[in-house]
Protein backbone atom coordinates (compact mmCIF):
# COMPACT_ATOMS: atom_id res chain seq x y z
CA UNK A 1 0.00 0.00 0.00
CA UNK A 2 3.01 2.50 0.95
CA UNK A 3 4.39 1.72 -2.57
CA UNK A 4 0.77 2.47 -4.20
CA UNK A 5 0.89 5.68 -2.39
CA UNK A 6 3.66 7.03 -3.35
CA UNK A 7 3.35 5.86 -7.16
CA UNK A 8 0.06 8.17 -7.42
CA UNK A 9 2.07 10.74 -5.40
CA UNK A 10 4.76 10.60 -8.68
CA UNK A 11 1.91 10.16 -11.03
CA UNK A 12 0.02 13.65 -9.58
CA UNK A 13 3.20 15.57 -9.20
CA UNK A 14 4.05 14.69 -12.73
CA UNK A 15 0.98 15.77 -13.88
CA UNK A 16 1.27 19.03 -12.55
CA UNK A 17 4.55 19.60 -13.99
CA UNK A 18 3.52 18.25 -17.55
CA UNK A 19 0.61 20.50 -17.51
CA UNK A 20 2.48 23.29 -15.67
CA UNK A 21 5.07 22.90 -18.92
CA UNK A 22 2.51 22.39 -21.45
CA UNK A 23 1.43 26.13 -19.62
CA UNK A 24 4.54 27.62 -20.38
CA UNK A 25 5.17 26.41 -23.89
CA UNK A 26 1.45 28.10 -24.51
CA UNK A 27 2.62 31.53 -23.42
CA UNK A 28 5.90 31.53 -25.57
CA UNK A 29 3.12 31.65 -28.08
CA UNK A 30 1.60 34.69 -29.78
CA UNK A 31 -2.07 35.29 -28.77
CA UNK A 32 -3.16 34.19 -32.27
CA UNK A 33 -1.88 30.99 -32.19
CA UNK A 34 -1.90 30.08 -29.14
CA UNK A 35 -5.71 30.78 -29.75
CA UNK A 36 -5.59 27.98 -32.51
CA UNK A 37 -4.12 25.69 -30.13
CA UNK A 38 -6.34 26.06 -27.39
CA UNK A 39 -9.54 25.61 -29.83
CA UNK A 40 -7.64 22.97 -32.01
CA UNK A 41 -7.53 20.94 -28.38
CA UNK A 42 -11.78 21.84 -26.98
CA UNK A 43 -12.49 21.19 -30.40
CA UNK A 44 -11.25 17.70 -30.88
CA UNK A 45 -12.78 16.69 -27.42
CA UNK A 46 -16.13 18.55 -28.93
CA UNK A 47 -16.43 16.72 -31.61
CA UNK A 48 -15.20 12.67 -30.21
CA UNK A 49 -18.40 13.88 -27.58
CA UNK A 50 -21.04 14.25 -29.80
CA UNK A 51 -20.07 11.99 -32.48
CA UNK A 52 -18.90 8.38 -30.94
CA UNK A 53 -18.74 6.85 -34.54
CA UNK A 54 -15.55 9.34 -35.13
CA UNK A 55 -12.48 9.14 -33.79
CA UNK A 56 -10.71 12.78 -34.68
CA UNK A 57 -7.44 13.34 -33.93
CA UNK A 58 -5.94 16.04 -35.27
CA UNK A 59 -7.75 19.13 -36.47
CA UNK A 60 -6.35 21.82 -38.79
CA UNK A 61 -8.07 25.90 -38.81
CA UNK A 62 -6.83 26.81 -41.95
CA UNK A 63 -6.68 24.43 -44.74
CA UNK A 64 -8.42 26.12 -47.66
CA UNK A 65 -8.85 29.53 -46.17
CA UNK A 66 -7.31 31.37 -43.09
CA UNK A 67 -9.13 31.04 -39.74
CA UNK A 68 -10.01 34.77 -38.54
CA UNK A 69 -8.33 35.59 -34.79
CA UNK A 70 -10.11 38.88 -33.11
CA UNK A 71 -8.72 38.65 -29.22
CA UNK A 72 -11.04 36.08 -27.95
CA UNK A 73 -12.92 34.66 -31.18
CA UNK A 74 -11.07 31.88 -33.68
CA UNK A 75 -13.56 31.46 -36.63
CA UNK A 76 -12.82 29.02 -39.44
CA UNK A 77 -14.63 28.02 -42.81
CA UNK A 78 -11.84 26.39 -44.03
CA UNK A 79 -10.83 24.18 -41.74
CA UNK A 80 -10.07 19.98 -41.52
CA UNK A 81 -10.47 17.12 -39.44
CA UNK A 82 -9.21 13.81 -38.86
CA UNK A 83 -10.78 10.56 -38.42
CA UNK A 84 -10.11 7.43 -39.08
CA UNK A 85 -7.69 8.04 -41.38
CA UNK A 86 -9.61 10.37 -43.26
CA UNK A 87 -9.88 14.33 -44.09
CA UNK A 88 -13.50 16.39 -43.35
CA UNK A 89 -14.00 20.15 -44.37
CA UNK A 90 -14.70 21.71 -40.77
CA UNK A 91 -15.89 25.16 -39.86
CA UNK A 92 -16.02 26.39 -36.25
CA UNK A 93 -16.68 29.13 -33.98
CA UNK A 94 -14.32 29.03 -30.69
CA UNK A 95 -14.42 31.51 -27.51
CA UNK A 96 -10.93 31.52 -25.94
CA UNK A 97 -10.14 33.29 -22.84
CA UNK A 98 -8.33 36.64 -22.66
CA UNK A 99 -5.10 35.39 -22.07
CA UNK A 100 -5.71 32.80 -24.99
CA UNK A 101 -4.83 29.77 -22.31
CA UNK A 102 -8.06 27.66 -22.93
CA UNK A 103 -10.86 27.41 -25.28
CA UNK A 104 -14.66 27.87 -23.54
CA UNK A 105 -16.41 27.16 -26.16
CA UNK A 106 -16.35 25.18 -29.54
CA UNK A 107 -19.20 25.49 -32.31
CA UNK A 108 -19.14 23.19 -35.22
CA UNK A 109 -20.45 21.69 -38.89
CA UNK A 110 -18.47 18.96 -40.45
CA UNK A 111 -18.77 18.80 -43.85
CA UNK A 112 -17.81 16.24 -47.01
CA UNK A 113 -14.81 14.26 -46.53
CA UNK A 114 -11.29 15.79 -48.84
CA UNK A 115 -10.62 13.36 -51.36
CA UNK A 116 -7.96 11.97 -51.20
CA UNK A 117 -5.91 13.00 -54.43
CA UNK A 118 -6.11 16.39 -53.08
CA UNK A 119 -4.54 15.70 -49.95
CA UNK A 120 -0.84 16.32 -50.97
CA UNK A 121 -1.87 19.81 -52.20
CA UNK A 122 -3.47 20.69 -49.16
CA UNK A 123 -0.88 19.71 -46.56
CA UNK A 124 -2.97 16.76 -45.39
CA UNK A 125 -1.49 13.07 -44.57
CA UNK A 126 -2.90 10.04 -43.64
């Protein structure tokens, strides 16, 4: 049991200090992107939520147009997802905070999957 204890002890401390990094590695970021990260990250949790059949994991804010930044709003209509080894147009609406740390909320439409063939051209990979 001591050993137990003190293994979630290591786990929680390390934790803190991954998240406590990933922190600091944010702010060395300019507000605008560290806006896209923040909403990249809500808004691949957003989606897996409401739609169990995907599985994204990666998400892109400007593929075939540049995401708009205005100090607390990221909106995209030319954005991607990832799932299952496949590209979907995306365009969102995310809230950030004022210091840019974390995304509050995450609006969303999916939209046709990219064929492939026009991956290459649009930075996408499988």
């Amino acid at each position: 049991m001591k050993y137990l204890s003190a293994l979630i002890t290591w786990l929680l401390l390390a934790a803190d200090a991954s998240a406590s990094s990933l922190e600091q590695s944010l702010l060395k970021l300019d507000p605008e992107e560290r806006s896209h990260q923040a909403c990249i990250a809500r808004g691949i949790d957003v989606i897996n939520q409401a739609n169990k059949r995907l599985r994204v994991d990666r998400l892109k804010t400007s593929i075939f147009s540049r995401a708009k930044f205005d100090g607390t709003l990221v909106t995209s209509n030319g954005g991607a997802v990832r799932s299952n080894h496949r590209w979907y147009k995306l365009s969102f609406t995310c809230s950030v905070t004022k210091d840019q740390m974390k995304a509050v909320s995450f609006d969303y439409r999916l939209g046709n999957e990219i064929p492939k063939n026009e991956w290459e051209d649009l930075g996408l990979w499988e």
